[in-house]
PDB file of N, CA and C in Angstrom:
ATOM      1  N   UNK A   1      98.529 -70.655  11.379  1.00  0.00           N
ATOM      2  CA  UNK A   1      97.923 -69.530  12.031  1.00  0.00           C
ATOM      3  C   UNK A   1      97.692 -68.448  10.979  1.00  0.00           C
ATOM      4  N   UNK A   2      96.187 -67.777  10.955  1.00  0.00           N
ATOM      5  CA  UNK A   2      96.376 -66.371  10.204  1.00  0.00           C
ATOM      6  C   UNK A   2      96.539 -65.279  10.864  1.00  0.00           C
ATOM      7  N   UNK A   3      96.736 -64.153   9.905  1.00  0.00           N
ATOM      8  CA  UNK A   3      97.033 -62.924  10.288  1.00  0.00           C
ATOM      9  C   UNK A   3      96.457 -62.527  11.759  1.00  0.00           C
ATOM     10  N   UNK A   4      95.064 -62.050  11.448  1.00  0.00           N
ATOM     11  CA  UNK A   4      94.252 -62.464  12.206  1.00  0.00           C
ATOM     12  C   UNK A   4      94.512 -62.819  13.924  1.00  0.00           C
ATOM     13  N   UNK A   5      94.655 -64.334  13.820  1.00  0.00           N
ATOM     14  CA  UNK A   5      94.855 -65.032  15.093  1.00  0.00           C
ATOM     15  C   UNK A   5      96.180 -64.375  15.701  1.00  0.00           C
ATOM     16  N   UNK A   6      97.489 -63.915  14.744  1.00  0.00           N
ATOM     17  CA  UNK A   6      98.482 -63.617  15.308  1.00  0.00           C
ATOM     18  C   UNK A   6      98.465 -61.916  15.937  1.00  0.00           C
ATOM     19  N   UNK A   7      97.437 -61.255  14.867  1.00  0.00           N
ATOM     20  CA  UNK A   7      97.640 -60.606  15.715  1.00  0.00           C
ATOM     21  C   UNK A   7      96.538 -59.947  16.878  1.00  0.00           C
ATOM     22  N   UNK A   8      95.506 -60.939  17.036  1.00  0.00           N
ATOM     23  CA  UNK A   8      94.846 -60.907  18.581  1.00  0.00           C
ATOM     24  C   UNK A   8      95.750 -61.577  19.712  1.00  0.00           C
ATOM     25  N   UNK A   9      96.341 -62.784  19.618  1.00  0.00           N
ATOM     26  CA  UNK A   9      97.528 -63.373  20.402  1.00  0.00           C
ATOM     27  C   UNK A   9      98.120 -61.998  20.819  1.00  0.00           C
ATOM     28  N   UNK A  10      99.154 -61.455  19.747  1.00  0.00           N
ATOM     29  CA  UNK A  10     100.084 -60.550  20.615  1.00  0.00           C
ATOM     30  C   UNK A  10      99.723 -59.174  20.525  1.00  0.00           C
ATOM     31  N   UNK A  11      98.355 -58.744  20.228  1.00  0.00           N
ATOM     32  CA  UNK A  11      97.735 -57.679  20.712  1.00  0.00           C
ATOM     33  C   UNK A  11      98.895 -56.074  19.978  1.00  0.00           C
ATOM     34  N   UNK A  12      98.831 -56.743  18.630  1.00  0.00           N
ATOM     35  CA  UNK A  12      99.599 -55.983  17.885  1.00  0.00           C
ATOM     36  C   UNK A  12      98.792 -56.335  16.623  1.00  0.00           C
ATOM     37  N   UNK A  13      98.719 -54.278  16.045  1.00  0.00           N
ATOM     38  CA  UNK A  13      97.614 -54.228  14.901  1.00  0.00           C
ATOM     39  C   UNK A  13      98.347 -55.271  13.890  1.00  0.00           C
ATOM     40  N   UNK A  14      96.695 -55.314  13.345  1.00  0.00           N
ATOM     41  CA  UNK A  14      97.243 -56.992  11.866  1.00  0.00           C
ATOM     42  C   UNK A  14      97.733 -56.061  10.944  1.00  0.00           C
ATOM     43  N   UNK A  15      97.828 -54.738  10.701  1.00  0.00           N
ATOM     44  CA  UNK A  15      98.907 -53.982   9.537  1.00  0.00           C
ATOM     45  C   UNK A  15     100.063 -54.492   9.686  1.00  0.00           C
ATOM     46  N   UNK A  16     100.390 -54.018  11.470  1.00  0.00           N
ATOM     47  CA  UNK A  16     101.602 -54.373  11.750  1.00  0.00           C
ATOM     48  C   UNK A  16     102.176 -55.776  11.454  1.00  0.00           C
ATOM     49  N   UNK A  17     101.417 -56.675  11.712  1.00  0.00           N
ATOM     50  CA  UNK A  17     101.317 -58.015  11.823  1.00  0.00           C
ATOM     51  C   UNK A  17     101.800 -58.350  10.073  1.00  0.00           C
ATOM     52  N   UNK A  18     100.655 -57.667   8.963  1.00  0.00           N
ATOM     53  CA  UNK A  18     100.416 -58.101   7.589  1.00  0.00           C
ATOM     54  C   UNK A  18     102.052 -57.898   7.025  1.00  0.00           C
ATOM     55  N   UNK A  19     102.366 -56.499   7.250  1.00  0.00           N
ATOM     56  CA  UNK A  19     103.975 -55.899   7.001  1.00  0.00           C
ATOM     57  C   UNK A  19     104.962 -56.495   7.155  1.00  0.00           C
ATOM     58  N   UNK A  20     104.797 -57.500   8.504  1.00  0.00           N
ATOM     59  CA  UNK A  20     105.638 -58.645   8.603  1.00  0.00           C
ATOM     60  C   UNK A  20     105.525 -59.632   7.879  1.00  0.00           C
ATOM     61  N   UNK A  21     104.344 -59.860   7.566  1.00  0.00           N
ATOM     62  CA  UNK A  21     104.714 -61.132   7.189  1.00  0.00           C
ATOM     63  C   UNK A  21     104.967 -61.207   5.229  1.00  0.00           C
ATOM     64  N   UNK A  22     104.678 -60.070   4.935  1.00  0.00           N
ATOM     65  CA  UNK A  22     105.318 -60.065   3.711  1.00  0.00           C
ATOM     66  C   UNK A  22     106.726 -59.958   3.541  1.00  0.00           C
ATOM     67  N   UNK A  23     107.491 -59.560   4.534  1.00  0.00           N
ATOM     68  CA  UNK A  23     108.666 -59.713   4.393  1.00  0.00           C
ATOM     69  C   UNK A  23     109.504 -60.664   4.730  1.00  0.00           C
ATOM     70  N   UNK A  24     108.426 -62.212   5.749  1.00  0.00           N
ATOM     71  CA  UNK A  24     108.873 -63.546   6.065  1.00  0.00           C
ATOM     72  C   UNK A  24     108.502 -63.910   4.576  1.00  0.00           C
ATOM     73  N   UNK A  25     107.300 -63.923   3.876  1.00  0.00           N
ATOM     74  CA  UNK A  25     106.988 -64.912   2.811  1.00  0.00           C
ATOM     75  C   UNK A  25     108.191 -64.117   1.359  1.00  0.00           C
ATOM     76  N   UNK A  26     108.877 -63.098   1.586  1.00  0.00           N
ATOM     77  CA  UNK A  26     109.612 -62.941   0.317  1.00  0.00           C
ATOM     78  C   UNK A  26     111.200 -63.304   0.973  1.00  0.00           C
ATOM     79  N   UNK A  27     111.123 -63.652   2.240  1.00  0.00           N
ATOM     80  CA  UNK A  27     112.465 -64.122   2.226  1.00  0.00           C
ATOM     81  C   UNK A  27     112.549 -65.535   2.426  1.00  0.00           C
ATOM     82  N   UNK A  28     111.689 -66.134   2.309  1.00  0.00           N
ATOM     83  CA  UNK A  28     110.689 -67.248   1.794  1.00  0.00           C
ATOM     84  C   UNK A  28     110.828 -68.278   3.048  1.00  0.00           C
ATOM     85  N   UNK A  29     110.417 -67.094   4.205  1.00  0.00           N
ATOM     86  CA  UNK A  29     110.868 -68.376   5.407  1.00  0.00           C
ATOM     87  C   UNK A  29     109.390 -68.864   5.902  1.00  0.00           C
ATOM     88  N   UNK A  30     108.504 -68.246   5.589  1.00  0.00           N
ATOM     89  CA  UNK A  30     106.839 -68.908   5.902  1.00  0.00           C
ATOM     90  C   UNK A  30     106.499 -69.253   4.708  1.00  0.00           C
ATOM     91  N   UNK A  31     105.295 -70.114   4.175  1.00  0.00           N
ATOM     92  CA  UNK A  31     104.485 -69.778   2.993  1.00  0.00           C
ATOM     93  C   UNK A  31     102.988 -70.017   3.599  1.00  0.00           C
ATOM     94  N   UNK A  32     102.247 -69.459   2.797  1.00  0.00           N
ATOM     95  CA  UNK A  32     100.746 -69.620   2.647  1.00  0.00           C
ATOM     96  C   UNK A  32     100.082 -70.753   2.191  1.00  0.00           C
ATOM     97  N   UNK A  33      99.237 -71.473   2.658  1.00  0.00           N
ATOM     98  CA  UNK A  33      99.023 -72.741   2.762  1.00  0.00           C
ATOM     99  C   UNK A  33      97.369 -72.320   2.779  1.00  0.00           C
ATOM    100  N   UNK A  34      96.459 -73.027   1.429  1.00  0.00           N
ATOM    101  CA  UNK A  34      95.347 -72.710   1.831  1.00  0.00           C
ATOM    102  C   UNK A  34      94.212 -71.574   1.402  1.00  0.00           C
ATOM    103  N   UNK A  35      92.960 -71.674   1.556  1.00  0.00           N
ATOM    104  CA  UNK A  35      91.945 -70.460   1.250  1.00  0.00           C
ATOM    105  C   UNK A  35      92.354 -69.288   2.021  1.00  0.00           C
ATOM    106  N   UNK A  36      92.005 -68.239   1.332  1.00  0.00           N
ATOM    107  CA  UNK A  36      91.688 -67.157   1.861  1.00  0.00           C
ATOM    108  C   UNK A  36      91.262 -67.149   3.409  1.00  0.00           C
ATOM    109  N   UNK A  37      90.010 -67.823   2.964  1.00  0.00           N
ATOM    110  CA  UNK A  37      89.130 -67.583   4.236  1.00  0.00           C
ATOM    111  C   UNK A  37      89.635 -68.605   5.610  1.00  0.00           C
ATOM    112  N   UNK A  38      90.447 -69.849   5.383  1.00  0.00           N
ATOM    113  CA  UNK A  38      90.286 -70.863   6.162  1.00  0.00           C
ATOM    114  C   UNK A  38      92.200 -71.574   6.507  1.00  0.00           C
ATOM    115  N   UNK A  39      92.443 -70.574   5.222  1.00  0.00           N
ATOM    116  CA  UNK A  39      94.300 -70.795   5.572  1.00  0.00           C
ATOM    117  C   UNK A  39      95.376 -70.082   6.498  1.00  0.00           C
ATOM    118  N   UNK A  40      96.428 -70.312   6.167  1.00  0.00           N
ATOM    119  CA  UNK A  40      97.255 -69.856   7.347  1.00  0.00           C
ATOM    120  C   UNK A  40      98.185 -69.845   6.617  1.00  0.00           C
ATOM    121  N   UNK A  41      99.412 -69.152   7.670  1.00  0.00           N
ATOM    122  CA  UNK A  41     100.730 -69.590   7.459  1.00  0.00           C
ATOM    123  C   UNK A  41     101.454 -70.262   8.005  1.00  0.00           C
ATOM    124  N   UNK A  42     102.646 -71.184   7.738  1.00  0.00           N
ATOM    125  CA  UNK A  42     103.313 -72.237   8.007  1.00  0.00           C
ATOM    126  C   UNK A  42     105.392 -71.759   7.674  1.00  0.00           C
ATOM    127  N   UNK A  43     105.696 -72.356   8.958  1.00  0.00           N
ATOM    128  CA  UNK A  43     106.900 -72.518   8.339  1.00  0.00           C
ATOM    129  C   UNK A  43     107.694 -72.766   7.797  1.00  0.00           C
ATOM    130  N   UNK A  44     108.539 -72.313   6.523  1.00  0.00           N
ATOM    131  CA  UNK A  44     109.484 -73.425   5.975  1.00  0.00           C
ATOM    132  C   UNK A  44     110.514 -73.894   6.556  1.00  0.00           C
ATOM    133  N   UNK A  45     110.846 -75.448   6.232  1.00  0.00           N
ATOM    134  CA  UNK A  45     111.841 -76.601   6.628  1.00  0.00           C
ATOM    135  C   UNK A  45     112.831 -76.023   6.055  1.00  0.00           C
ATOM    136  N   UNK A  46     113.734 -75.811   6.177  1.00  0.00           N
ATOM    137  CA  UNK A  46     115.210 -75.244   5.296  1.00  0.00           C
ATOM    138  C   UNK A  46     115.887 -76.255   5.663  1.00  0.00           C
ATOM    139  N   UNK A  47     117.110 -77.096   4.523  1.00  0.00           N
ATOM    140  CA  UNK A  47     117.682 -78.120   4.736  1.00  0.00           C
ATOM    141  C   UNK A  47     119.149 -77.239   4.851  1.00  0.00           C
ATOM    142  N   UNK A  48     120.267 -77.469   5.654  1.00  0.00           N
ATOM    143  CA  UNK A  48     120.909 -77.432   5.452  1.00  0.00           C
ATOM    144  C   UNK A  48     122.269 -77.575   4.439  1.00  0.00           C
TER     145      UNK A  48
END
């Protein structure tokens, strides 16, 4: 999913949305997968 899509879904500005998610991808629990234009983000698998 991008920014974008997440935040028309929950109808919360994509700043708000963007702010988050820099602080999932530096605690490295999403990563970015993909173009600019056509990528998303994804969750990381964490192994126990």
């Amino acid at each position: 999913m991008n920014a974008s899509m997440i935040s028309k879904k929950l109808n919360i500005q994509f700043s708000t949305i963007d702010k988050h998610i820099r602080v999932l991808l530096k605690l490295n629990l999403i990563e970015r997968r993909g173009s600019k234009k056509t990528g998303g983000y994804y969750t990381i698998i964490q192994q126990k």
